[in-house]
N, C-alpha and C. Protein backbone atom coordinates (compact mmCIF):
# COMPACT_ATOMS: atom_id res chain seq x y z
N UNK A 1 0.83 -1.21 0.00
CA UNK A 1 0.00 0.00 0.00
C UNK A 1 0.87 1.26 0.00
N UNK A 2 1.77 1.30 1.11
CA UNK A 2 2.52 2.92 0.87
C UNK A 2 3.57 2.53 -0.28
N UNK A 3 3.75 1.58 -0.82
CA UNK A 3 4.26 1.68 -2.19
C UNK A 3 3.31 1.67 -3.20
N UNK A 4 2.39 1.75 -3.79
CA UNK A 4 1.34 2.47 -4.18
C UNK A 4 1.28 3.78 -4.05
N UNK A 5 1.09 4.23 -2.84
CA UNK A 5 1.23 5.60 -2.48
C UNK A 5 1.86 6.27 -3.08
N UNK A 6 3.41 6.20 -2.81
CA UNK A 6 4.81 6.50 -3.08
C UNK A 6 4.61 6.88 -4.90
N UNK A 7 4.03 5.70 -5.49
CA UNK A 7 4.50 5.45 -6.99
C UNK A 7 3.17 6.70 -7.50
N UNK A 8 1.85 6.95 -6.67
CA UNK A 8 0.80 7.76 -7.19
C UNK A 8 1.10 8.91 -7.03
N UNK A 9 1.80 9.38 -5.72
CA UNK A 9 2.24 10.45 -5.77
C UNK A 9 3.05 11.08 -6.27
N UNK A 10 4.46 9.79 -6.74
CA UNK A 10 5.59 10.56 -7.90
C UNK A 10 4.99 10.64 -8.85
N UNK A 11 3.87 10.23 -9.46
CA UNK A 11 2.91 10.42 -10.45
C UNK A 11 2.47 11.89 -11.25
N UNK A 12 2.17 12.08 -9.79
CA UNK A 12 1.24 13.02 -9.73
C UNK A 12 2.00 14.35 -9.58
N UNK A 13 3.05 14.49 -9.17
CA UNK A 13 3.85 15.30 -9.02
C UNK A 13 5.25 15.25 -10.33
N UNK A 14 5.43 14.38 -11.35
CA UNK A 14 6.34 15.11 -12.74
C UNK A 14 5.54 15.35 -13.52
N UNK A 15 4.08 15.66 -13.51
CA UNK A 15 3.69 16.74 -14.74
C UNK A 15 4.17 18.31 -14.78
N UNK A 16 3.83 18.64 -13.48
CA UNK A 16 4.51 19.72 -13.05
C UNK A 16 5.87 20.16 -13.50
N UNK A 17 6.54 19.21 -12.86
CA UNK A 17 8.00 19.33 -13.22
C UNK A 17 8.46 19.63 -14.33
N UNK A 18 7.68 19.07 -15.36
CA UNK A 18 8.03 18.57 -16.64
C UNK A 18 7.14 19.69 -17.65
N UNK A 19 6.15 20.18 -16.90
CA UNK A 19 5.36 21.65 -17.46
C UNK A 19 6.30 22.65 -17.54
N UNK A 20 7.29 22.65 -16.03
CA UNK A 20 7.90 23.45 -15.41
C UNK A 20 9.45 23.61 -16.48
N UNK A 21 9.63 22.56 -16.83
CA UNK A 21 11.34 22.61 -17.58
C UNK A 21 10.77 22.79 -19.18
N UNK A 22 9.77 22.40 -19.02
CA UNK A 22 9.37 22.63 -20.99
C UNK A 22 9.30 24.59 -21.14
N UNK A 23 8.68 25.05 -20.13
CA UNK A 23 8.06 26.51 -19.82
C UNK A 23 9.32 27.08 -20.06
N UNK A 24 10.58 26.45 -19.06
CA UNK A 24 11.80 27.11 -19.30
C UNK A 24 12.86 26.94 -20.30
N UNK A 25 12.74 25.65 -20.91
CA UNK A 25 12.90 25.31 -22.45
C UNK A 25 12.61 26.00 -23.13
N UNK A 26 11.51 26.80 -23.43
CA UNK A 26 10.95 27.41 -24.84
C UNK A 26 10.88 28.55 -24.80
N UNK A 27 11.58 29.47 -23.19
CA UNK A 27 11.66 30.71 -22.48
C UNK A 27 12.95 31.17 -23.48
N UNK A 28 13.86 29.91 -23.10
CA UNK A 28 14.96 30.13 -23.88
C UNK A 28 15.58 29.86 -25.24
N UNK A 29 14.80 29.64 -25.42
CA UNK A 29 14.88 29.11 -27.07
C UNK A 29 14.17 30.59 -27.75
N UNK A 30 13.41 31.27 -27.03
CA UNK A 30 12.81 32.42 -27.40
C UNK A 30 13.55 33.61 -27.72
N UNK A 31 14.12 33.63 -26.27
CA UNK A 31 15.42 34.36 -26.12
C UNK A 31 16.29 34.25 -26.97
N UNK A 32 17.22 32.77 -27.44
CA UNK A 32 17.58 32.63 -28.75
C UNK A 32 17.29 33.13 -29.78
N UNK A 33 16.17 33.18 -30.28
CA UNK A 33 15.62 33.58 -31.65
C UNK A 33 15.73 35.16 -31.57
N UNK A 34 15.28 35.85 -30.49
CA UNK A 34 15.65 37.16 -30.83
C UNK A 34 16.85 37.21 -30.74
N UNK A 35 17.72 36.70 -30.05
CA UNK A 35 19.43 37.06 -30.13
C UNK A 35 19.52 36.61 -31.59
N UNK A 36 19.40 35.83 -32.52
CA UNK A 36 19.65 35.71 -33.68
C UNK A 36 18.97 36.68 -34.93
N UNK A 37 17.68 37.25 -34.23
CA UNK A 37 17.00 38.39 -35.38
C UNK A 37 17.88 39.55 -34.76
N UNK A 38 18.69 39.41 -33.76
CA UNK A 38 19.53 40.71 -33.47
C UNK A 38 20.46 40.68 -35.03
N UNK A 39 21.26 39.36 -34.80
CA UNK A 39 22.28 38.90 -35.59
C UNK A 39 22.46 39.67 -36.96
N UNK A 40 20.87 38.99 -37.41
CA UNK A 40 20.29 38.97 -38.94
C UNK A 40 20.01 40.82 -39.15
N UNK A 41 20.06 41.69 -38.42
CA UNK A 41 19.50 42.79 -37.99
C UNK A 41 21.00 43.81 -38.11
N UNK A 42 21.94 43.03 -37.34
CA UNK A 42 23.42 43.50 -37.71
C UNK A 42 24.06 43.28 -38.95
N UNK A 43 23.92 42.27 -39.49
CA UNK A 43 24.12 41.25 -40.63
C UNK A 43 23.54 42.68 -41.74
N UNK A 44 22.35 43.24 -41.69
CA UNK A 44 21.85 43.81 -43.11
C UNK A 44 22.63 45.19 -42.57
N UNK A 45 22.70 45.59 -41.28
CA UNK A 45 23.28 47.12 -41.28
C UNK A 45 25.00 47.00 -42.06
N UNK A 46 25.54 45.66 -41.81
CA UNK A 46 27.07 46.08 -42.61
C UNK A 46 26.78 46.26 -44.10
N UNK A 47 25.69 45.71 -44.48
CA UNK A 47 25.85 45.72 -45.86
C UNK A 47 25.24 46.98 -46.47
N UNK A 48 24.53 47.43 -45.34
CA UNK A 48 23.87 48.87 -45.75
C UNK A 48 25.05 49.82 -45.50
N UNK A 49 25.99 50.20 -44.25
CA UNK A 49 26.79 50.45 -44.90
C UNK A 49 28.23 50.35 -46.13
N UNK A 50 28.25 49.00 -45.87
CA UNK A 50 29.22 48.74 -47.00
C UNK A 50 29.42 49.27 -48.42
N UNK A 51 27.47 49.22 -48.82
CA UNK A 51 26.51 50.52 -50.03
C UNK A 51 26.96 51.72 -50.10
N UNK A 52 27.02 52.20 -48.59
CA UNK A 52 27.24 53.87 -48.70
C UNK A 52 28.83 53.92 -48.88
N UNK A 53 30.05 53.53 -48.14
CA UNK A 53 30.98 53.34 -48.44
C UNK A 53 31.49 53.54 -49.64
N UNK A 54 30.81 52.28 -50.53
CA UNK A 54 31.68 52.65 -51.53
C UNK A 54 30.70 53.25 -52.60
N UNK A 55 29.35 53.59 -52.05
CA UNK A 55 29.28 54.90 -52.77
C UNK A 55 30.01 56.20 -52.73
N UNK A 56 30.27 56.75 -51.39
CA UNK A 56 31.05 57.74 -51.00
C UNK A 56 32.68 57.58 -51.94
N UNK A 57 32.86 56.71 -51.56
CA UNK A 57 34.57 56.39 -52.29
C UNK A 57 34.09 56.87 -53.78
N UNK A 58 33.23 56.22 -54.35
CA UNK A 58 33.29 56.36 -56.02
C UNK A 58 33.19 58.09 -56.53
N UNK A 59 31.79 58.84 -55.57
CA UNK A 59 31.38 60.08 -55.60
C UNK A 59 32.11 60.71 -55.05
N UNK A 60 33.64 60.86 -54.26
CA UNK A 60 34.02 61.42 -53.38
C UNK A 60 35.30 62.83 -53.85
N UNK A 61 34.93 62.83 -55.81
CA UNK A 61 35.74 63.69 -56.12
C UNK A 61 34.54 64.45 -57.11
N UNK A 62 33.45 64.31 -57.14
CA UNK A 62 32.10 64.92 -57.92
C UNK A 62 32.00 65.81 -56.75
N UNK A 63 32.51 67.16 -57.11
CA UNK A 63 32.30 68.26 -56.34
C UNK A 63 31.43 69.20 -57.22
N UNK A 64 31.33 69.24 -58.09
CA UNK A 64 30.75 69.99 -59.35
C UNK A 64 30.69 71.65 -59.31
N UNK A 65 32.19 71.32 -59.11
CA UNK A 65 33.00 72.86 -58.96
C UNK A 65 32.69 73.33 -57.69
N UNK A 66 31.58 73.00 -56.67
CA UNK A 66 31.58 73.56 -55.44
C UNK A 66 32.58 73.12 -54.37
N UNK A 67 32.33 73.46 -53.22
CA UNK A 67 33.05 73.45 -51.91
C UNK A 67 33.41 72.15 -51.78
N UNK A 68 34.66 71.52 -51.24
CA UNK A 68 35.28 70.09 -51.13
C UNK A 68 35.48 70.09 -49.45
N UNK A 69 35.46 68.82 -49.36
CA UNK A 69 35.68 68.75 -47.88
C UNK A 69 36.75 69.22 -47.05
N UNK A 70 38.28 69.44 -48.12
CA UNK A 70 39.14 69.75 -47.83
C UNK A 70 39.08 71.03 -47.17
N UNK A 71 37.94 71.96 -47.79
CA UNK A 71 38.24 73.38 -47.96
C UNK A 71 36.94 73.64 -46.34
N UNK A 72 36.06 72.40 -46.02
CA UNK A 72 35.05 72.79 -45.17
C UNK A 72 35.29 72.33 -43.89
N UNK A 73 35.93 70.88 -44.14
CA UNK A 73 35.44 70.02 -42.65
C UNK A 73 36.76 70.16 -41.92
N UNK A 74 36.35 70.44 -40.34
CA UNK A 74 37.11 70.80 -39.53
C UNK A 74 37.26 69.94 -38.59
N UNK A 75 38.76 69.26 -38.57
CA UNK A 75 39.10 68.14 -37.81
C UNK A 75 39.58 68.31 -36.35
N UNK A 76 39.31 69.53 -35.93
CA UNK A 76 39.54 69.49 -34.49
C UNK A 76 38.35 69.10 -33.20
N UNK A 77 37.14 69.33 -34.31
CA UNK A 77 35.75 69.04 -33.52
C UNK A 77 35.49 67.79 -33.89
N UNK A 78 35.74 67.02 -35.22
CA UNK A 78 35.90 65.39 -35.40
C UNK A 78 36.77 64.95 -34.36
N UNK A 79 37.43 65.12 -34.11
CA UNK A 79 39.03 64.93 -33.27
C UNK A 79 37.82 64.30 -31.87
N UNK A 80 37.24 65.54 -31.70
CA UNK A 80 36.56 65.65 -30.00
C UNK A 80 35.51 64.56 -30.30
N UNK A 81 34.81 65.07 -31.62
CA UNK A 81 33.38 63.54 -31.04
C UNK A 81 33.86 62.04 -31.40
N UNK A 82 35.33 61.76 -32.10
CA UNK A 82 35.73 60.62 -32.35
C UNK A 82 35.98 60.08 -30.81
N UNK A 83 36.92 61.10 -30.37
CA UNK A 83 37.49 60.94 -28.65
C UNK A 83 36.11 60.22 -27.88
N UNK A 84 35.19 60.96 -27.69
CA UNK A 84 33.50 60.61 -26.58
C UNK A 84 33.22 59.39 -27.39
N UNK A 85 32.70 59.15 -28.48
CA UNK A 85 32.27 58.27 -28.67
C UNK A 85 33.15 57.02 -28.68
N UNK A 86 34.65 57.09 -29.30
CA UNK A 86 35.59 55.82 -28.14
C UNK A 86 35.13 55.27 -26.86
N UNK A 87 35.44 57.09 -26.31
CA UNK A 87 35.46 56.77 -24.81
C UNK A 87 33.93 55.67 -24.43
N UNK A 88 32.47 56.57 -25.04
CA UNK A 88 31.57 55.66 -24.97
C UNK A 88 31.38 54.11 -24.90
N UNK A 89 32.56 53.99 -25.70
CA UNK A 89 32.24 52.36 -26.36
C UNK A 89 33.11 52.06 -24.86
N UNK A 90 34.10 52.05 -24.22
CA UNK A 90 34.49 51.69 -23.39
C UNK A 90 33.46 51.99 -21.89
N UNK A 91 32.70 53.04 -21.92
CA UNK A 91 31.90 52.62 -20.74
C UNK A 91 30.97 52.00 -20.73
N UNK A 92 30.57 51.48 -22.41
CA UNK A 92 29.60 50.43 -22.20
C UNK A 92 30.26 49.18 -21.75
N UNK A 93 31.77 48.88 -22.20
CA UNK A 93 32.14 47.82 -21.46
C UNK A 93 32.06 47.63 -19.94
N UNK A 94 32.33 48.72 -19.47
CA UNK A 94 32.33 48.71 -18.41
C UNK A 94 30.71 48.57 -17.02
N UNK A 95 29.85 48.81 -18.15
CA UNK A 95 28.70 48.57 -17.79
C UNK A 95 28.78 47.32 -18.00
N UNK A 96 28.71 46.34 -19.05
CA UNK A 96 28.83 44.93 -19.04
C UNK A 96 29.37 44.22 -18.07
N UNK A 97 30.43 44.70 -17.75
CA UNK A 97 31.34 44.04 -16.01
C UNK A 97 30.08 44.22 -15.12
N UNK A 98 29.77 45.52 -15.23
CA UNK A 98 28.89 45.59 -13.77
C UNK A 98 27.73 44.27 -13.63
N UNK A 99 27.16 44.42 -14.74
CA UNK A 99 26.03 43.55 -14.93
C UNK A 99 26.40 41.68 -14.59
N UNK A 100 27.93 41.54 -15.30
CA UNK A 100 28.54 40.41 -14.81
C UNK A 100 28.57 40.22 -13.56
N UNK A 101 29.16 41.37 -12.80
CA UNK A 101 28.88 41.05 -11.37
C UNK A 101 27.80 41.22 -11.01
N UNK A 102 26.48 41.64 -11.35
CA UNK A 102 25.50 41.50 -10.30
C UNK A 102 25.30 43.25 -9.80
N UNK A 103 25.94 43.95 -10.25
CA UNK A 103 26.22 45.28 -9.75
C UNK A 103 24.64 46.00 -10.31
N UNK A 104 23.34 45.63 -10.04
CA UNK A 104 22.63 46.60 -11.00
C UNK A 104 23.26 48.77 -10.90
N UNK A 105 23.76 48.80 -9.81
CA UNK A 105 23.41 50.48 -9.75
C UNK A 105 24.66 50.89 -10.65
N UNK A 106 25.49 49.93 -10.58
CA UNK A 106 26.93 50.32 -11.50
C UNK A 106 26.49 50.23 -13.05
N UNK A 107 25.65 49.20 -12.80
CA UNK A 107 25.32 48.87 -14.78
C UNK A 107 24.80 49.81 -15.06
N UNK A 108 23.39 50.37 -14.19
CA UNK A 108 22.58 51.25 -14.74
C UNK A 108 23.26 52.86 -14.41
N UNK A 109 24.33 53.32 -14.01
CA UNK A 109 24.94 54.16 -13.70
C UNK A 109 26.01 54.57 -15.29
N UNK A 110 26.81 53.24 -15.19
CA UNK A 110 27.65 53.47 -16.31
C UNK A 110 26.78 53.21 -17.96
N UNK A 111 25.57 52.64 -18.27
CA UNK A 111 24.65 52.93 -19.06
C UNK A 111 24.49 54.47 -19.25
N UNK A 112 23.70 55.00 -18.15
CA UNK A 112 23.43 56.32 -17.75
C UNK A 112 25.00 57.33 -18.88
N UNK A 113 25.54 56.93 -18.17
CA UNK A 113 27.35 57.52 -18.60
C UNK A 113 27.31 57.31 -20.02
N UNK A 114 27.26 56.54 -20.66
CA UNK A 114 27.41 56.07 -21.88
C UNK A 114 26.53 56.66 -22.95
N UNK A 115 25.15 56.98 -22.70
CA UNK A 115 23.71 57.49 -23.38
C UNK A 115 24.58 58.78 -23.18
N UNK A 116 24.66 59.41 -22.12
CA UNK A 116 25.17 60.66 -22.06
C UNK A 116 26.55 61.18 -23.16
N UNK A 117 27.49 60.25 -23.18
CA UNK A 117 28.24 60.62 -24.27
C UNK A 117 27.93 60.70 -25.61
N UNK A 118 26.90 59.60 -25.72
CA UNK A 118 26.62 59.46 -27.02
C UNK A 118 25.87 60.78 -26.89
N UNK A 119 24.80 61.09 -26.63
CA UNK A 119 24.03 62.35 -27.02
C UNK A 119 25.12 63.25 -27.80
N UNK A 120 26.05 63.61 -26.46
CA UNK A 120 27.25 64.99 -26.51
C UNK A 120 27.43 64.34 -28.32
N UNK A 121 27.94 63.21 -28.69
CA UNK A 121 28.46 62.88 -30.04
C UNK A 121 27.31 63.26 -30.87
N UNK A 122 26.21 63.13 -31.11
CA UNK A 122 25.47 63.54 -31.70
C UNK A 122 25.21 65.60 -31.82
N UNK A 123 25.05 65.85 -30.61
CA UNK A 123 24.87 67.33 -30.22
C UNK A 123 26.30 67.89 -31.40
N UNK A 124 27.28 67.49 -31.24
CA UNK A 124 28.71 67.89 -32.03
C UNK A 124 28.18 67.92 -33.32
N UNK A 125 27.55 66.62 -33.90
CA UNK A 125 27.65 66.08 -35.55
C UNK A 125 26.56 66.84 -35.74
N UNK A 126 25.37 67.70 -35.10
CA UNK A 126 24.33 68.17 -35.55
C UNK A 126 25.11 69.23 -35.71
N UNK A 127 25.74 70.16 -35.15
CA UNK A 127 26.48 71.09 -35.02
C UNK A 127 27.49 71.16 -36.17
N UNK A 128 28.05 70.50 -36.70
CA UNK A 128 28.30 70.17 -37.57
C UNK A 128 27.81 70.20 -39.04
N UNK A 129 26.72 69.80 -38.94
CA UNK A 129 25.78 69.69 -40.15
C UNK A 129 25.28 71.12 -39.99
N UNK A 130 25.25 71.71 -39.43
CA UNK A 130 24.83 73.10 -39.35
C UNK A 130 25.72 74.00 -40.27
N UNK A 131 26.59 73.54 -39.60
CA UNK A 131 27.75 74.72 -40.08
C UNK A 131 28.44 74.57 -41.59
N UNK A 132 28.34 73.23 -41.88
CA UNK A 132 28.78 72.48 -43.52
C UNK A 132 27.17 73.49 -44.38
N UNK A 133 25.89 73.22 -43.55
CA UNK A 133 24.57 73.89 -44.05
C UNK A 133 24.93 75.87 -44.63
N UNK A 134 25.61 76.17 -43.36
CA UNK A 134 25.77 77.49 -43.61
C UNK A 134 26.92 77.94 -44.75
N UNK A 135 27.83 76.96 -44.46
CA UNK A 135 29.41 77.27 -45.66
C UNK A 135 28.51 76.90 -47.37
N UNK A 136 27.20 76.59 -47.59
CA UNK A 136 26.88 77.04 -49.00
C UNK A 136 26.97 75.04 -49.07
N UNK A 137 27.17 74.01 -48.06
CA UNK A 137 27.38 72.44 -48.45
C UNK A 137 26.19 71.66 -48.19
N UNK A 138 25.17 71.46 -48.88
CA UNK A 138 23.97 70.60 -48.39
C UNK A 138 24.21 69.19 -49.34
N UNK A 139 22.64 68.55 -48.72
CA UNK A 139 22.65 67.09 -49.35
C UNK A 139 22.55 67.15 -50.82
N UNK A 140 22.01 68.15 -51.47
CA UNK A 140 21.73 68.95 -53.01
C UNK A 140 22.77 69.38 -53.22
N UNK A 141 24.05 69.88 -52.57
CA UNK A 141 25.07 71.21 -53.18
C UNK A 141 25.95 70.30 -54.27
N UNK A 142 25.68 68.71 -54.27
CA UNK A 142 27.15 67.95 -54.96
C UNK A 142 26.84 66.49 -54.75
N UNK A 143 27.03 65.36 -56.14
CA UNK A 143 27.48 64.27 -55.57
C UNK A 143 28.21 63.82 -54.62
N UNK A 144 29.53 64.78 -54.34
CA UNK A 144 29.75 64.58 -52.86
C UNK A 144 28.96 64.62 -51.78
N UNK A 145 28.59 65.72 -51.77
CA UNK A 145 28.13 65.96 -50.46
C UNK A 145 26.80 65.63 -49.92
N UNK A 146 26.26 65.07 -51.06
CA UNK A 146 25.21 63.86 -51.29
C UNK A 146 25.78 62.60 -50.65
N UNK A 147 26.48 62.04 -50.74
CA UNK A 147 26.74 61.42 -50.27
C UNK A 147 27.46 61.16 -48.90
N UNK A 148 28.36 62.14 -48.81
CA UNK A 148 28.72 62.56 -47.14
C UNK A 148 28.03 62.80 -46.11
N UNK A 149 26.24 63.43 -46.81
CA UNK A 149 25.71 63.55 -45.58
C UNK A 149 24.91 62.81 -45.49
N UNK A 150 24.56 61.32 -46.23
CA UNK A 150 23.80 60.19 -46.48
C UNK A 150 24.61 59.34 -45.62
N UNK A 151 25.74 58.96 -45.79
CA UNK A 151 26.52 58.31 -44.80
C UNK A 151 26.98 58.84 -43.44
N UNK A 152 27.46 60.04 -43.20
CA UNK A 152 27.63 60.39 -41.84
C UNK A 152 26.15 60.51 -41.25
N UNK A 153 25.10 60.87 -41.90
CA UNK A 153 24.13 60.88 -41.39
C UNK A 153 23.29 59.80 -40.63
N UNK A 154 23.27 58.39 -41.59
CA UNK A 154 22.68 57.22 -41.40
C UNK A 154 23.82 56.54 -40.40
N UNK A 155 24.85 56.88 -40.26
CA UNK A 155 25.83 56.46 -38.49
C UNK A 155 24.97 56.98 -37.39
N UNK A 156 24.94 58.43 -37.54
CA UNK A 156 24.32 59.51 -36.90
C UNK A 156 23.01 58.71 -36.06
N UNK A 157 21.93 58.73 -37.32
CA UNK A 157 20.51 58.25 -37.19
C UNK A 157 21.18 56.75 -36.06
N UNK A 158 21.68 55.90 -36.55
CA UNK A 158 21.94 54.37 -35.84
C UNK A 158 22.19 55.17 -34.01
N UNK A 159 23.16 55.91 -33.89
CA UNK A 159 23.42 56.63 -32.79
C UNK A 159 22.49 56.59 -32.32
N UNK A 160 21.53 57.53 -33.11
CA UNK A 160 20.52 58.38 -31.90
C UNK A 160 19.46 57.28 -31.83
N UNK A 161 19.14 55.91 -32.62
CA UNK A 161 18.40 54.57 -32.19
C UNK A 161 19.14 54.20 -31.08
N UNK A 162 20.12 53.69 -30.81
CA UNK A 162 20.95 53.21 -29.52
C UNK A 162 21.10 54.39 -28.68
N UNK A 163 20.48 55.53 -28.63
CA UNK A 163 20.89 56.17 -27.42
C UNK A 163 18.96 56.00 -26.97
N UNK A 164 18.23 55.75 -27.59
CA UNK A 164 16.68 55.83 -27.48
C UNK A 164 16.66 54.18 -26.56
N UNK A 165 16.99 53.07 -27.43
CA UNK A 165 16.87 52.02 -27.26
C UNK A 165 17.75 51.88 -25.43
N UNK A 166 18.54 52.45 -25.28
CA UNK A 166 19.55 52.48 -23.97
C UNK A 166 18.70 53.06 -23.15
N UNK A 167 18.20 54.37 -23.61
CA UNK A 167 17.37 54.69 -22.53
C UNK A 167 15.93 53.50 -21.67
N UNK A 168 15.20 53.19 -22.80
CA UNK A 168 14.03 52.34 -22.61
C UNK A 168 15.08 51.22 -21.67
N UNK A 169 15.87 50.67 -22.10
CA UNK A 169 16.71 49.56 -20.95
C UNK A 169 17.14 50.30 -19.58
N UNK A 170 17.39 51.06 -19.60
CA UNK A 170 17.71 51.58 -18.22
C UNK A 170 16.32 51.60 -17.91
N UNK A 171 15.63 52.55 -17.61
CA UNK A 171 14.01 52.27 -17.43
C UNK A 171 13.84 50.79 -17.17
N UNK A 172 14.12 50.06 -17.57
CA UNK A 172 13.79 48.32 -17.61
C UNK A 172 14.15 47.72 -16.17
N UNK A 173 15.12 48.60 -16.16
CA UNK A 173 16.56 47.78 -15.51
C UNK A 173 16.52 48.37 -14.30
N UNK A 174 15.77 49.28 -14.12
CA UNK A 174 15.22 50.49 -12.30
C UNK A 174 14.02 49.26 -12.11
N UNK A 175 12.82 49.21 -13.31
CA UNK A 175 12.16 48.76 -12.50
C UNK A 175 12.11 46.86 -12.41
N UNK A 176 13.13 46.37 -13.23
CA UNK A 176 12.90 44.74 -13.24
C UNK A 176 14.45 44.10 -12.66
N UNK A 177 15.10 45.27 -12.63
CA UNK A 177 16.46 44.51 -12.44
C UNK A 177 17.22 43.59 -13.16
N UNK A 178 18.31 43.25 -12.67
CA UNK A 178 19.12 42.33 -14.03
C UNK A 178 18.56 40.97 -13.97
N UNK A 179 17.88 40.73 -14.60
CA UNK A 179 17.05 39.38 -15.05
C UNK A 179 17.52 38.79 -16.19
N UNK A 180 17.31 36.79 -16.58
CA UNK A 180 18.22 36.92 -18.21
C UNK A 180 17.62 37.38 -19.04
N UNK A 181 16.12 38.18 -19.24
CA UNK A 181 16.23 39.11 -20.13
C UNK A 181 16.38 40.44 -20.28
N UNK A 182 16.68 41.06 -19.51
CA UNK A 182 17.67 42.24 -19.35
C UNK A 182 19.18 41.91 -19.94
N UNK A 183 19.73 40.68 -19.40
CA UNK A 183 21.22 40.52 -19.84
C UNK A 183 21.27 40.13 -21.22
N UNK A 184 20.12 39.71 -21.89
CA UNK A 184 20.27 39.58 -22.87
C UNK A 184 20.55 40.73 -23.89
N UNK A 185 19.38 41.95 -23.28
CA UNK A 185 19.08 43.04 -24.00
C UNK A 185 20.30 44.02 -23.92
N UNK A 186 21.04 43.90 -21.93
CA UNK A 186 22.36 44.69 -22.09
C UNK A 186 23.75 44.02 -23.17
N UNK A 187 23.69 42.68 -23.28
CA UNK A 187 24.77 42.61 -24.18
C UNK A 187 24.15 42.31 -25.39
N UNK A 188 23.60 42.58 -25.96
CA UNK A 188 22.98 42.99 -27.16
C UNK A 188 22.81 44.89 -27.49
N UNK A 189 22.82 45.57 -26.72
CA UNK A 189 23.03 47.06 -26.97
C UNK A 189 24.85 47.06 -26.81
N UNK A 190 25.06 46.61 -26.06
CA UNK A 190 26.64 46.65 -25.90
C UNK A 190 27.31 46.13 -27.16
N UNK A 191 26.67 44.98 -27.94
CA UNK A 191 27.41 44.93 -29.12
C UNK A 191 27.00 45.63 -29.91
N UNK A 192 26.06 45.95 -30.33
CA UNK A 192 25.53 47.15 -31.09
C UNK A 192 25.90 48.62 -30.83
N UNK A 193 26.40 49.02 -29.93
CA UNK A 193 27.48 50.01 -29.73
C UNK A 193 28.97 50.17 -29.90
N UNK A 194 29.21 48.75 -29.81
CA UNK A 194 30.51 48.71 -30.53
C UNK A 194 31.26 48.45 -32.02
N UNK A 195 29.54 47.77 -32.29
CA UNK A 195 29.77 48.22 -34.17
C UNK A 195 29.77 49.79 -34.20
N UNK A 196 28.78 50.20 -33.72
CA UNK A 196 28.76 51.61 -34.17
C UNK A 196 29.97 52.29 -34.50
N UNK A 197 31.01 52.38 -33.30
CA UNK A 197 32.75 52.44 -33.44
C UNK A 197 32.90 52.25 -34.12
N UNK A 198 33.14 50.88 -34.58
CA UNK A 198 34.02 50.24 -35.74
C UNK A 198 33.68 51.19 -36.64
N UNK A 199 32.01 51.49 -37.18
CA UNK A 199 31.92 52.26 -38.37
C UNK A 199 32.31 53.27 -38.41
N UNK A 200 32.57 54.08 -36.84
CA UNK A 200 32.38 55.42 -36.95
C UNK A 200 34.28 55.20 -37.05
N UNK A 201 35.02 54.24 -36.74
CA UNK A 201 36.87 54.75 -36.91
C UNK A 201 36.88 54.20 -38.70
N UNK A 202 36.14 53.73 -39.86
CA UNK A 202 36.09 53.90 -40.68
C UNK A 202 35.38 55.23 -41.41
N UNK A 203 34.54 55.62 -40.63
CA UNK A 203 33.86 56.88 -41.19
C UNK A 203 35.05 58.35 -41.09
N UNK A 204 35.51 58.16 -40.11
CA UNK A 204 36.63 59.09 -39.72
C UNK A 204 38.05 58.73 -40.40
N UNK A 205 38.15 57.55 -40.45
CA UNK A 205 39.58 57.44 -41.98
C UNK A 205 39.39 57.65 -43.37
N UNK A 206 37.81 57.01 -43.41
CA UNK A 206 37.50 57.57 -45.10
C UNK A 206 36.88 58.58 -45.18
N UNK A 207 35.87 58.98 -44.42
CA UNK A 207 35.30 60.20 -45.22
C UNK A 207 36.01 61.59 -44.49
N UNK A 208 36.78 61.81 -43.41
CA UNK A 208 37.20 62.98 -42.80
C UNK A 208 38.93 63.03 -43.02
N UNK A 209 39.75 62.14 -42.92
CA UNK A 209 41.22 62.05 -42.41
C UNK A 209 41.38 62.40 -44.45
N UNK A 210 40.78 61.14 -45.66
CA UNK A 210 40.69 61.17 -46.61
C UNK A 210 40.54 62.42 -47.36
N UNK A 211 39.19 62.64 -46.64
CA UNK A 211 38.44 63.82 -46.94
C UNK A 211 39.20 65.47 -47.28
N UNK A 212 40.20 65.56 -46.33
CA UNK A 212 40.60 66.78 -45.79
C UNK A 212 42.52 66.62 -46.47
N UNK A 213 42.47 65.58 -47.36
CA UNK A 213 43.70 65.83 -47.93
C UNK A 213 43.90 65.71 -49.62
């Protein structure tokens, strides 16, 4: 009889269990799939810029007698938003440690730090576009400059998505804390901030360092 018991009650008790590991099976397999539409999501941005690239390279001497970059763009304020937005990419690493350890106020602190630089990088490049606007250089003035401000621009635009998208995670991350889907979402903005770099120390060798000689 209490072996009966024994065998009705382990019975009765692995549906549960087994509800319980399938629930967390397919939690993460979920999680998977968006880490891979991240992938597929990074995957089309290289090739979108790769487009502008070597559009810029091909168009990058169609000045059509107007103003050249040589004669406009000023590399001491590139100099400064290349500097912040480096620096950026390194305090998102450093937010990633935090989160490794368990640190939420450090993660969401050095996040905080990081959105903040990026803005300043943006605030510069608008500033920027202002002043190329006033020297007589728009998206109309030239196949160049058609293209210079199609590509510095669409970095730009990616920026100011990851400084939007960072914000909504911090928000996340006050009120849910580091959970695995938060860690998913922080190292998933963290790599997506560090492409950004990569493009932006190619955007700054080809279209500015290039540009200006």
């Amino acid at each position: 009889m209490a072996e009966a018991i024994d065998k009705l009650a382990g019975g009765k008790g692995h549906p549960p269990q087994t509800a319980h590991g399938d629930h967390h099976d397919d939690h993460h397999d979920h999680e998977e799939i968006k880490t891979f539409g991240f992938w597929l999501f990074l995957i089309s941005d290289v090739i979108l810029f790769g487009v502008l690239f070597a559009t810029y390279i091909v168009l990058r001497f169609n000045t059509a007698g107007g103003p050249t970059g040589a004669e406009l763009l000023e590399m001491p304020g590139i100099i400064i938003s290349t500097f912040i937005l480096l620096t950026s990419s390194f305090t998102s690493g450093i937010a990633l440690l935090a989160m490794n350890r368990g640190d939420k106020k450090g993660l969401i602190t050095w996040l905080i730090i990081t959105a903040l630089l990026g803005a300043s990088f943006i605030y510069l490049e608008v500033n920027e576009f202002i002043h190329l606007v006033h020297e007589g250089a728009n998206i109309g003035t030239s196949a160049y400059w058609s293209a210079f401000f199609t590509l510095v621009g669409t970095h730009g635009l990616h920026v100011s998505l990851g400084i939007v998208w960072m914000t909504a995670l911090i928000i996340q991350l006050v009120r849910r804390g580091i959970t695995p889907v938060t860690k998913r979402k922080v190292n998933i903005i963290s790599l997506y901030w560090h492409f950004l770099d990569v493009v932006w120390i190619f955007v700054f060798t080809i279209v500015y360092l290039m540009g200006v000689m």
